[in-house]
C-alpha atoms as a PDB file:
ATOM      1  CA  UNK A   1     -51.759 212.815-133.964  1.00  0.00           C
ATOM      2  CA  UNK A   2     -51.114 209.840-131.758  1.00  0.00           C
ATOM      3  CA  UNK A   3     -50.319 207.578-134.739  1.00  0.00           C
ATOM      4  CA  UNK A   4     -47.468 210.387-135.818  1.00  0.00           C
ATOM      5  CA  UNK A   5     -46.241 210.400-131.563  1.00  0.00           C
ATOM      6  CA  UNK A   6     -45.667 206.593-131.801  1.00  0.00           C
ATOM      7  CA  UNK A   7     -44.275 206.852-135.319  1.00  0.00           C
ATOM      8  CA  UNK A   8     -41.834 209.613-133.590  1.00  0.00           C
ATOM      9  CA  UNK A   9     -40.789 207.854-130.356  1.00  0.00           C
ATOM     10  CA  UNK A  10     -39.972 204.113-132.625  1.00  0.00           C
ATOM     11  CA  UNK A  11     -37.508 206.589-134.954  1.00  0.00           C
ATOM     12  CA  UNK A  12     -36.090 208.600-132.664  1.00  0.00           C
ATOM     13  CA  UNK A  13     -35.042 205.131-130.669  1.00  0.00           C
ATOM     14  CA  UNK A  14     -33.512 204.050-133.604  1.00  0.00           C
ATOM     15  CA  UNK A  15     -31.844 207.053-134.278  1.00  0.00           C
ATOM     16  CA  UNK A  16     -30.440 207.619-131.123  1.00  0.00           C
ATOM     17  CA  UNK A  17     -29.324 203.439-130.672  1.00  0.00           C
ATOM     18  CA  UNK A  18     -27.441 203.352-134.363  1.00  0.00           C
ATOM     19  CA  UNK A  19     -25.816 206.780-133.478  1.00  0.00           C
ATOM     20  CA  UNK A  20     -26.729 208.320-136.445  1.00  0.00           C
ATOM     21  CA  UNK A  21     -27.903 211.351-134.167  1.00  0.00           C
ATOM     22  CA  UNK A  22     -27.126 212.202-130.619  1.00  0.00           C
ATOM     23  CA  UNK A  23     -29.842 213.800-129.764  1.00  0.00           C
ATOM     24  CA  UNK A  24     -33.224 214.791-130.295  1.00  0.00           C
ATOM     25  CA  UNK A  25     -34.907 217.903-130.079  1.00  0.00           C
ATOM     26  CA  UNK A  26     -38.708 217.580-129.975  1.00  0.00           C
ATOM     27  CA  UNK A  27     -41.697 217.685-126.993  1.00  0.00           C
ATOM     28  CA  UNK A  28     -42.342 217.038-123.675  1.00  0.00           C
ATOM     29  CA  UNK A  29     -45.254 217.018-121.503  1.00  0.00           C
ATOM     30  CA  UNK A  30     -45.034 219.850-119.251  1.00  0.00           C
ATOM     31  CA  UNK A  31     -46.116 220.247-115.631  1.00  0.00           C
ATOM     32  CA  UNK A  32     -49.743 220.984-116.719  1.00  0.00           C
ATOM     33  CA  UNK A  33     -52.496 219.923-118.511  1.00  0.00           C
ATOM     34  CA  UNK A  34     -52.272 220.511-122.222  1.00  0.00           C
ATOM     35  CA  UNK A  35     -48.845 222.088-121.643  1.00  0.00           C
ATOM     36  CA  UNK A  36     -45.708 220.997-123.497  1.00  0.00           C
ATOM     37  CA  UNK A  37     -42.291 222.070-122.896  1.00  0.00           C
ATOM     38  CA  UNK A  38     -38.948 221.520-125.583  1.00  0.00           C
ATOM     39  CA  UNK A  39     -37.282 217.998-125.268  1.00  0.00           C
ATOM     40  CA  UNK A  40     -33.522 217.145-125.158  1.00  0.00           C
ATOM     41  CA  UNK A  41     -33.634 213.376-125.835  1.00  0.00           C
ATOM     42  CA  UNK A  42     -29.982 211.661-126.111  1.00  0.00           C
ATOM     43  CA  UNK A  43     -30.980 208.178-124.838  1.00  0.00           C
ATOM     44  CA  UNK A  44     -32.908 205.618-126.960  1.00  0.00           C
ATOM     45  CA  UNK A  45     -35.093 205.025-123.602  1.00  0.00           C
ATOM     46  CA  UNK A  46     -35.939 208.246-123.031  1.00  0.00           C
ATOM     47  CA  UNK A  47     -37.544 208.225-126.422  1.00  0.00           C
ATOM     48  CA  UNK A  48     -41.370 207.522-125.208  1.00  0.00           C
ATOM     49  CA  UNK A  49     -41.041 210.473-123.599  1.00  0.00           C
ATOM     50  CA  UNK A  50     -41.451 212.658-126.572  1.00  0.00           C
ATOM     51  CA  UNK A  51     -44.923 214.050-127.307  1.00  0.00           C
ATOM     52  CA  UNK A  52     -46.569 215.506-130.883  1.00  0.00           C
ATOM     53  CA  UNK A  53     -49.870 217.215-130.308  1.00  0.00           C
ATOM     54  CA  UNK A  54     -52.377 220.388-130.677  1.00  0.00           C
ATOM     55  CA  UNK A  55     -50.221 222.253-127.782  1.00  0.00           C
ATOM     56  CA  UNK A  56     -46.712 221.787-129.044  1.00  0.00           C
ATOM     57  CA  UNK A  57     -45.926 225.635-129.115  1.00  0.00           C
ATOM     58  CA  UNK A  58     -42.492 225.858-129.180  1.00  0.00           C
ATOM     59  CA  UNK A  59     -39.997 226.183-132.582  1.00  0.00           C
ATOM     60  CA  UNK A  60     -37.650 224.015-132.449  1.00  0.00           C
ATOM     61  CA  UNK A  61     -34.673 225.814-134.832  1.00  0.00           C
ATOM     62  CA  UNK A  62     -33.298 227.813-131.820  1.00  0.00           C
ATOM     63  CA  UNK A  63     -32.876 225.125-129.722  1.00  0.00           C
ATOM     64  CA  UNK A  64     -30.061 224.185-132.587  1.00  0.00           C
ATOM     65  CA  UNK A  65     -27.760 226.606-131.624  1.00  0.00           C
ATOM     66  CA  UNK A  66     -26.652 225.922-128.223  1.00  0.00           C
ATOM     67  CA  UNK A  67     -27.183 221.841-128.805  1.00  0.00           C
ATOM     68  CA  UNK A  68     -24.935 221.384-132.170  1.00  0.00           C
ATOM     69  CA  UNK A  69     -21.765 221.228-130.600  1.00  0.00           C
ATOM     70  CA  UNK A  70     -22.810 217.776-128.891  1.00  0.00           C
ATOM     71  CA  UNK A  71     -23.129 216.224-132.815  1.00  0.00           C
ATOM     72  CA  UNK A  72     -25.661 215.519-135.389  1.00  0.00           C
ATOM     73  CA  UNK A  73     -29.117 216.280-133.699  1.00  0.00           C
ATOM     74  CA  UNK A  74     -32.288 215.671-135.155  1.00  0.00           C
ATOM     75  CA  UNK A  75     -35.298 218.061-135.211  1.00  0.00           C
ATOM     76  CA  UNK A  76     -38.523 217.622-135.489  1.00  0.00           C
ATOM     77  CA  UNK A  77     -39.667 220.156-137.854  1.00  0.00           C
ATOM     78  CA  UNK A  78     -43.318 221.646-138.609  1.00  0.00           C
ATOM     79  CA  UNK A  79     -44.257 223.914-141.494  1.00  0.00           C
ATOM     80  CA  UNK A  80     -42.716 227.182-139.079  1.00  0.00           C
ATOM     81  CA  UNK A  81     -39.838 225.176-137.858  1.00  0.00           C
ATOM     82  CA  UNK A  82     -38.217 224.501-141.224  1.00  0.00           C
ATOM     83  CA  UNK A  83     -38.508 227.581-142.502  1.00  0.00           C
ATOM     84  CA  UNK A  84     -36.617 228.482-139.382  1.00  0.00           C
ATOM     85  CA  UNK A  85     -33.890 225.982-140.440  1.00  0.00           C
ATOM     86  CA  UNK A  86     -33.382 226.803-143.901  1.00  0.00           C
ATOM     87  CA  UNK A  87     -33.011 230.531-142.649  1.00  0.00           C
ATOM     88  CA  UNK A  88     -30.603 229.289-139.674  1.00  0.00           C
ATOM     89  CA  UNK A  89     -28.100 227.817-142.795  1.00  0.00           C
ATOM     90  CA  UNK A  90     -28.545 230.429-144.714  1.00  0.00           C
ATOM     91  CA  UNK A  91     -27.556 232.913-142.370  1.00  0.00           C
ATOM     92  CA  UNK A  92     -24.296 230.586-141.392  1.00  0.00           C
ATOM     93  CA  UNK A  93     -25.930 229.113-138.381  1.00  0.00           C
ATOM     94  CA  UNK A  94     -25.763 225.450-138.535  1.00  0.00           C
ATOM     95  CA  UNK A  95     -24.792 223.737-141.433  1.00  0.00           C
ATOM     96  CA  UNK A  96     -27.496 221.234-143.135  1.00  0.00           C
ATOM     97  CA  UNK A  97     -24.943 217.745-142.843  1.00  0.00           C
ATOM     98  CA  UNK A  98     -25.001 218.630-138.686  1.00  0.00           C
ATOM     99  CA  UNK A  99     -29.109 218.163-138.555  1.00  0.00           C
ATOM    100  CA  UNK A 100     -31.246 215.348-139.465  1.00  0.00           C
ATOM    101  CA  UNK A 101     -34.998 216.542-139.844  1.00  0.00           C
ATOM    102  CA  UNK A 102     -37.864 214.906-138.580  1.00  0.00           C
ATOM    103  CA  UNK A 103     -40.437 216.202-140.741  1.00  0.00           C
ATOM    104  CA  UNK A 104     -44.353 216.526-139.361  1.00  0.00           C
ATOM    105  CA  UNK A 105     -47.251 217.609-140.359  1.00  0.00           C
ATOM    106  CA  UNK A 106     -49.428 220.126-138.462  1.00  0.00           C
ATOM    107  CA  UNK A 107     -53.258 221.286-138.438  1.00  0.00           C
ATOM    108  CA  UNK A 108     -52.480 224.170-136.036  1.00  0.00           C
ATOM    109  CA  UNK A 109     -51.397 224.233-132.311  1.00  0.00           C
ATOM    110  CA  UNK A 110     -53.757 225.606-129.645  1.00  0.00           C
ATOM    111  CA  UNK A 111     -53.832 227.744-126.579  1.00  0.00           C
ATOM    112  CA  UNK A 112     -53.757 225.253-123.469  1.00  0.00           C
ATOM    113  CA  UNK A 113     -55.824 227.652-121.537  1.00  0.00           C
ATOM    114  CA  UNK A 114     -58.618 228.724-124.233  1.00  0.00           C
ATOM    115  CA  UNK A 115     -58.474 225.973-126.747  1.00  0.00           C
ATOM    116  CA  UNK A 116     -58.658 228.050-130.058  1.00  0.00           C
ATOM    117  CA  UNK A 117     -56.046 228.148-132.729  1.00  0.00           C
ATOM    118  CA  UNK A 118     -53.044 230.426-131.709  1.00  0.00           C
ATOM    119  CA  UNK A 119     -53.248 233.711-133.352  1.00  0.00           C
ATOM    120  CA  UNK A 120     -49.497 232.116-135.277  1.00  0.00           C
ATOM    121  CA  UNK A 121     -51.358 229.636-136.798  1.00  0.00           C
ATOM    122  CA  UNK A 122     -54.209 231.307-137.677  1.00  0.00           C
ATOM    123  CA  UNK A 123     -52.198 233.106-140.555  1.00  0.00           C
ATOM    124  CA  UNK A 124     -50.034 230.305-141.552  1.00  0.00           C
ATOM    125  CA  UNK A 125     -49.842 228.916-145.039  1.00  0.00           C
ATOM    126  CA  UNK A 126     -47.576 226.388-144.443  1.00  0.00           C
ATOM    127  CA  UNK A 127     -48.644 224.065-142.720  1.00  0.00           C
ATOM    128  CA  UNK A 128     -46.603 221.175-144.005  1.00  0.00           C
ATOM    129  CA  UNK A 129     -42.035 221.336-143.474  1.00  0.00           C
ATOM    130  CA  UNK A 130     -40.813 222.639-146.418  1.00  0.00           C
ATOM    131  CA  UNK A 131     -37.870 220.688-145.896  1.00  0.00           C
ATOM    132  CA  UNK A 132     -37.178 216.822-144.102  1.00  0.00           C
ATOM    133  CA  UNK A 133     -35.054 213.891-143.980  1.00  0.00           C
ATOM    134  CA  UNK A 134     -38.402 211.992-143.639  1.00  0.00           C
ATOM    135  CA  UNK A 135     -41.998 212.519-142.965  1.00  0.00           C
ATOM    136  CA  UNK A 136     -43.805 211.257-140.718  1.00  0.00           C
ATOM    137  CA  UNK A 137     -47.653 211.012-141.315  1.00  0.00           C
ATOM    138  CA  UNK A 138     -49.423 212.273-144.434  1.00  0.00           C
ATOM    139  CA  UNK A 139     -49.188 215.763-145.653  1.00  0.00           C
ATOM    140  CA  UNK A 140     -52.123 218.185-144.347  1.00  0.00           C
ATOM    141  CA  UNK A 141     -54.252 220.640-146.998  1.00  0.00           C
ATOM    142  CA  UNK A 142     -52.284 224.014-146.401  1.00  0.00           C
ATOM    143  CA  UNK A 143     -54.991 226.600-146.193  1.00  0.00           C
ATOM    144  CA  UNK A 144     -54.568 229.468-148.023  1.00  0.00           C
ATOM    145  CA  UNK A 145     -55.070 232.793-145.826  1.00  0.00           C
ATOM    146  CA  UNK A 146     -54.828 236.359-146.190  1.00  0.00           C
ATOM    147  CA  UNK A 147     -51.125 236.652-144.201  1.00  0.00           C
ATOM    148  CA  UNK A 148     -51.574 240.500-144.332  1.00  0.00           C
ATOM    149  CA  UNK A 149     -55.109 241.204-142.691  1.00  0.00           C
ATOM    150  CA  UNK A 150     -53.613 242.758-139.837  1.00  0.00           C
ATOM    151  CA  UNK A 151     -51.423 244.921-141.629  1.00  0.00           C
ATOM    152  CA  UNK A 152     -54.170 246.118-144.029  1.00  0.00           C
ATOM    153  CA  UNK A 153     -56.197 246.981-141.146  1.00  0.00           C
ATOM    154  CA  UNK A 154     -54.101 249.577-139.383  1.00  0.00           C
ATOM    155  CA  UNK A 155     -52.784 250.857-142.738  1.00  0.00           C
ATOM    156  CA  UNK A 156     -56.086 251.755-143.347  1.00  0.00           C
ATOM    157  CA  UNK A 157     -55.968 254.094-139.883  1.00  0.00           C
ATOM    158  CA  UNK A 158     -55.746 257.480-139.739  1.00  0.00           C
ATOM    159  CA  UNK A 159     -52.171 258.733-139.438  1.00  0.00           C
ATOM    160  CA  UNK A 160     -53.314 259.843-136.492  1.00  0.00           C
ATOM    161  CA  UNK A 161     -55.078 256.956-134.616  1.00  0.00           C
ATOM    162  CA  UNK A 162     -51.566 255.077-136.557  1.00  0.00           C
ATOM    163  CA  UNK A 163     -49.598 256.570-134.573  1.00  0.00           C
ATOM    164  CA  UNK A 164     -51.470 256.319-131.439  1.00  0.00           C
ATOM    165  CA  UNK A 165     -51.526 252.728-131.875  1.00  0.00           C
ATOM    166  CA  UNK A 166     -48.029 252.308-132.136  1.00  0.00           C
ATOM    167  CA  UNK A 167     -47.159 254.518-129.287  1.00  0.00           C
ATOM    168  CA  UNK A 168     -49.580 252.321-126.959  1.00  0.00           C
ATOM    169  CA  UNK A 169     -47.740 249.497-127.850  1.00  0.00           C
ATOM    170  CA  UNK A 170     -44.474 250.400-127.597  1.00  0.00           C
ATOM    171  CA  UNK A 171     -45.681 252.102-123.858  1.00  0.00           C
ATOM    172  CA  UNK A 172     -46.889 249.131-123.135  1.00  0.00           C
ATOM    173  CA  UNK A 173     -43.262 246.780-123.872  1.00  0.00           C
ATOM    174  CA  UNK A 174     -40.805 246.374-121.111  1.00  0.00           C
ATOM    175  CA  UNK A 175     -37.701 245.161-123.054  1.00  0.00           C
ATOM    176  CA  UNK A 176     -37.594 241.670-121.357  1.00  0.00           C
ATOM    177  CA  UNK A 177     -36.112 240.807-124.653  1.00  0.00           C
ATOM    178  CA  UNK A 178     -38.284 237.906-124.979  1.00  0.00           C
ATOM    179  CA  UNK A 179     -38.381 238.057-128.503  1.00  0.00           C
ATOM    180  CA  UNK A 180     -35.474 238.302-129.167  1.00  0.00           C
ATOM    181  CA  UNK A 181     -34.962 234.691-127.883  1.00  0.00           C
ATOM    182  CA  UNK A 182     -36.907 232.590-128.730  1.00  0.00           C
ATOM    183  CA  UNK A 183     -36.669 233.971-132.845  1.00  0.00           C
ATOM    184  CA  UNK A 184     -34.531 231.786-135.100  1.00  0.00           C
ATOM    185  CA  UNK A 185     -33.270 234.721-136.797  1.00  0.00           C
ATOM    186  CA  UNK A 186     -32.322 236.764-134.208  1.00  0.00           C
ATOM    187  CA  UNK A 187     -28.949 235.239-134.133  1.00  0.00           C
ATOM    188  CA  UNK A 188     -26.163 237.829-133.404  1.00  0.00           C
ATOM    189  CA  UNK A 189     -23.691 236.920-130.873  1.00  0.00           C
ATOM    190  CA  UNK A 190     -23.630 240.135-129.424  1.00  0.00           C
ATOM    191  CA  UNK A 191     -26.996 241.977-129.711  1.00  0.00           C
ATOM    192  CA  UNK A 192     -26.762 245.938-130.059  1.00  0.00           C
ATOM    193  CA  UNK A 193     -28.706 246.251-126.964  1.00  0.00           C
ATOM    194  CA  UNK A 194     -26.239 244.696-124.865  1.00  0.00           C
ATOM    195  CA  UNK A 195     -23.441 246.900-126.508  1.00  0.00           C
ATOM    196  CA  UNK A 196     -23.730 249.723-123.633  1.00  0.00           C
ATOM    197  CA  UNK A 197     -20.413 251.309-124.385  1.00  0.00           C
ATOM    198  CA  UNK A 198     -21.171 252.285-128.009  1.00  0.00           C
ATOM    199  CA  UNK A 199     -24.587 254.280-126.850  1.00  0.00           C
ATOM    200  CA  UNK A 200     -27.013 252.550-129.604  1.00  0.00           C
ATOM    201  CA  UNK A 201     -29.608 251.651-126.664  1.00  0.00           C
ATOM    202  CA  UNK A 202     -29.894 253.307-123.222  1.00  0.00           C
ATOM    203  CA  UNK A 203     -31.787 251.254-120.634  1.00  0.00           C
ATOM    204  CA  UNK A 204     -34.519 253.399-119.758  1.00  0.00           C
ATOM    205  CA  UNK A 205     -37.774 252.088-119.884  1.00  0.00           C
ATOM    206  CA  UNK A 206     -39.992 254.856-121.440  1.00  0.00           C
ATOM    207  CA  UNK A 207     -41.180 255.144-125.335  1.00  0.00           C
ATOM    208  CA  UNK A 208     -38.487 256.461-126.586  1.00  0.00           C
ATOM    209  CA  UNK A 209     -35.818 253.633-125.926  1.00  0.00           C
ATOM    210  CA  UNK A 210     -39.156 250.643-126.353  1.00  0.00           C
ATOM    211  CA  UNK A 211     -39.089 252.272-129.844  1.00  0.00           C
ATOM    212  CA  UNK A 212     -35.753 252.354-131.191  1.00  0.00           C
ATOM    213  CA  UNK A 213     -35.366 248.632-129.910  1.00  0.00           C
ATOM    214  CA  UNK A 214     -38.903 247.234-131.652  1.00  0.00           C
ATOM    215  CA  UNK A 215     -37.963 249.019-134.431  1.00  0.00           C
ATOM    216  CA  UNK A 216     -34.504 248.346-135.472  1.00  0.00           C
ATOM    217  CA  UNK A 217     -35.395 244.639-134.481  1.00  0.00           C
ATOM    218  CA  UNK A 218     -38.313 244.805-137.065  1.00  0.00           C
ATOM    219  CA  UNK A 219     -35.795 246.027-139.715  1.00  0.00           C
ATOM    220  CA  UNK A 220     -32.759 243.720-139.007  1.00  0.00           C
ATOM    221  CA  UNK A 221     -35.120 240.745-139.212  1.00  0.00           C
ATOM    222  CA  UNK A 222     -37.590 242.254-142.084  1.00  0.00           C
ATOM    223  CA  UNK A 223     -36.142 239.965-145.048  1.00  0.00           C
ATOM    224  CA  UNK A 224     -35.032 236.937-143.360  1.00  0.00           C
ATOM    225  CA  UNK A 225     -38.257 236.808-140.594  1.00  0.00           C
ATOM    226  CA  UNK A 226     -40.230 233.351-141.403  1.00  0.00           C
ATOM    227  CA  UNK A 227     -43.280 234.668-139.806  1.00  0.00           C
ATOM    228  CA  UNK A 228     -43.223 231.619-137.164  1.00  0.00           C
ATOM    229  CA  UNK A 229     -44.815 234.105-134.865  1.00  0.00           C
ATOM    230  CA  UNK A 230     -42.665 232.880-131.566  1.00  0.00           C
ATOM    231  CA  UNK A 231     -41.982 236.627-130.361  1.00  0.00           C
ATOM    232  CA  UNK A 232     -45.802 237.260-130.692  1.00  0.00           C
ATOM    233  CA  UNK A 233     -46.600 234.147-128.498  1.00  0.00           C
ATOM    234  CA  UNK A 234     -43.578 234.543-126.135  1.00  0.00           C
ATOM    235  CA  UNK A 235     -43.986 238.311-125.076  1.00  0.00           C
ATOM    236  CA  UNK A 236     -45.219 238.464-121.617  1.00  0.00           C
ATOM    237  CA  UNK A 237     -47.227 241.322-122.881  1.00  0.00           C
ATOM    238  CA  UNK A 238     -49.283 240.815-125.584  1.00  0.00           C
ATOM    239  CA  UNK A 239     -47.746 243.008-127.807  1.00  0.00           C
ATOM    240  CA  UNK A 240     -49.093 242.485-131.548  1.00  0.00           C
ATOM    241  CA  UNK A 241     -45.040 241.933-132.962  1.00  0.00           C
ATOM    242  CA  UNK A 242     -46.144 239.952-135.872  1.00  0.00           C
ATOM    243  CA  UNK A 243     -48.004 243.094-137.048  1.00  0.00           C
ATOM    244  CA  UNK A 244     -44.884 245.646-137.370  1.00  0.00           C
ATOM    245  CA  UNK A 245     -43.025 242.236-139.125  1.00  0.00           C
ATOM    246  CA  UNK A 246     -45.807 241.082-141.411  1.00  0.00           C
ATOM    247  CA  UNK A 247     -45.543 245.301-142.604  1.00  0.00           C
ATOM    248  CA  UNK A 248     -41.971 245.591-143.143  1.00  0.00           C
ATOM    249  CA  UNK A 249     -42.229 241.635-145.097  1.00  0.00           C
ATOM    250  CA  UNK A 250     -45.148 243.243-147.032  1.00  0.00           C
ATOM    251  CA  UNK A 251     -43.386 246.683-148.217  1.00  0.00           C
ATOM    252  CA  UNK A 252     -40.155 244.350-148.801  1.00  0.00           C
ATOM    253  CA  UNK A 253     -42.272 242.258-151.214  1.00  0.00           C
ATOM    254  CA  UNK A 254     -43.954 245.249-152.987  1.00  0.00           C
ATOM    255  CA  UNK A 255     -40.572 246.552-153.104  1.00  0.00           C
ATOM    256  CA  UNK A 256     -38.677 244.329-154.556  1.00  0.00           C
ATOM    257  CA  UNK A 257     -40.436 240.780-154.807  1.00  0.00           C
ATOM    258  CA  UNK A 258     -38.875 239.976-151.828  1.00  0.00           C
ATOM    259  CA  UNK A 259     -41.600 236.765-151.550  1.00  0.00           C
ATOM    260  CA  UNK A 260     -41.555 234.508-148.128  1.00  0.00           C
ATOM    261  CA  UNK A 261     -38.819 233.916-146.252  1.00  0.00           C
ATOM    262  CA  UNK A 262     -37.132 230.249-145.019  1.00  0.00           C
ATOM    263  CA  UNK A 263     -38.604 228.334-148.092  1.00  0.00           C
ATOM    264  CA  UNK A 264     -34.947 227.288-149.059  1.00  0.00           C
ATOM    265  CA  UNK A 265     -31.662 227.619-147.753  1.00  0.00           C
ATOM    266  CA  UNK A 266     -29.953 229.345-151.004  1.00  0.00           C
ATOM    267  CA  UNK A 267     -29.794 232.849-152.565  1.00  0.00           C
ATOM    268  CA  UNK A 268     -29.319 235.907-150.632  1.00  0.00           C
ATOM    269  CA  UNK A 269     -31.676 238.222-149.061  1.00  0.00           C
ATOM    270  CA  UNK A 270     -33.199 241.903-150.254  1.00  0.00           C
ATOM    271  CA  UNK A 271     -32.090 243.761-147.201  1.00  0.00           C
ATOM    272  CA  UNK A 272     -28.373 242.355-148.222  1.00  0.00           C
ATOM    273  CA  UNK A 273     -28.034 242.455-152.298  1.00  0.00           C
ATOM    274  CA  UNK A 274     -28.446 245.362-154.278  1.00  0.00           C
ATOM    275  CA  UNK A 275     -29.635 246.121-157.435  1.00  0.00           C
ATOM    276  CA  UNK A 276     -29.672 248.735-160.096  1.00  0.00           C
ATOM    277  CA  UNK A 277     -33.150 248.129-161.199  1.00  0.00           C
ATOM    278  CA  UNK A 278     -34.349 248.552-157.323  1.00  0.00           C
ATOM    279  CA  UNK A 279     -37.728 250.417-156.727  1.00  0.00           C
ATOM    280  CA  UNK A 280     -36.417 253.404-155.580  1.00  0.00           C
ATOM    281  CA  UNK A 281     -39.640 255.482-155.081  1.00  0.00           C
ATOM    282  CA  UNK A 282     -38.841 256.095-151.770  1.00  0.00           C
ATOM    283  CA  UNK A 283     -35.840 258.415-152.358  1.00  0.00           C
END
């Protein structure tokens, strides 16, 4: 990857110096070893200081939202990361003319601490952008992966033990919100958990409340998650999220051929549209 680091630094100079862009949103090294942290880079100078490696963790679409009022930013965008941005337009986000996308190929990134393949990447099919103003590099093989393994294996449970499981993981959250920050679609401007005068969602921490928040999350995202797998990686306690989204974004496409989410930025979405000739076996 070093060759695609220099190749980043020499354009994002020369993006930042002809003031096509004003900044650019990429990598840092962090404070420790094999740790990265976001970058914010709006001086040419400051461009060496951008870093594209194994242990680049963090999406970069969110980031988008609280930067695009400076001017036209550039991203650096991985497989995950554009399919964040296409979603981010689509849902009225950002427009496409305020971005100018840095486009990189990626083999995987790894846990700093343990080395292996985050459990993100290990079901990711795309690991090429999907969209870019330019590549950088050659395109990698995208592997092709069973993105529902998870999901077959505790539909497969006992209603029972099903149950069980989900109630030990929703004991288990304590509504830091985590996930709800760092996902590209989680975009509301005012989230129904902070709407305490309404009643929606108390703020007791018992299963109860953890449940009506993980779950009305999973269905306001189900059709327009990109399976990035940030609120998986970012919840301080290792709650298997990607498994209740990868469900719903499985029944959605046996439902209605709902397919992947984030590969373009036109059309609707199935949770949003409806249709006469709907599957309606549910009813």
């Amino acid at each position: 990857m070093s060759d695609i680091q220099s190749q980043l630094r020499a354009r994002a100079a020369e993006l930042l110096s002809s003031g096509e862009v004003v900044q650019v949103i990429g990598w840092m090294d962090g404070r420790f070893e094999n740790q990265t942290t976001p970058a914010f880079i709006d001086r040419p100078e400051d461009a060496e200081l951008l870093v594209f490696n194994e242990y680049c963790v963090n999406t970069t679409p969110k980031y988008t939202l609280y930067e695009k009022e400076h001017g036209k930013l550039a991203v650096c965008v991985r497989g995950c990361d554009s399919r964040g941005i296409n979603r981010m337009i689509k849902d009225n986000q950002i427009l496409r003319d305020q971005l100018y996308l840095i486009g990189l190929p990626c083999s995987g990134v790894k846990d700093r601490k343990t080395g292996e393949l985050l459990i993100k990447c290990q079901n990711c099919n795309h690991r090429n952008p999907v969209v870019y103003d330019e590549l950088l590099g050659d395109a990698v093989e995208e592997p092709q992966v069973n993105r529902y393994d998870v999901v077959e294996r505790f539909e497969a449970m006992e209603r029972d033990k099903r149950a069980q499981y989900f109630e030990s993981t929703f004991n288990r959250c304590i509504r830091c919100y985590a996930c709800r920050e760092v996902c590209p679609v989680c975009t509301c401007r005012s989230c129904f958990v902070d709407q305490v005068n309404v009643g929606w969602q108390g703020k007791q921490n018992n299963l109860a409340e953890n449940k009506f928040y993980n779950l009305t999350r999973v269905f306001h995202i189900g059709d327009r998650c990109v399976e990035c797998g940030e609120c998986e990686r970012a919840c301080p306690m290792n709650l298997p999220l990607m498994a209740f989204n990868r469900k719903m974004v499985k029944d959605l496409d046996d439902l209605f051929a709902a397919g992947e989410a984030g590969l373009d930025a036109e059309g609707t979405h199935s949770l949003g549209t409806y249709d006469v000739n709907d599957v309606e076996e549910f009813m």
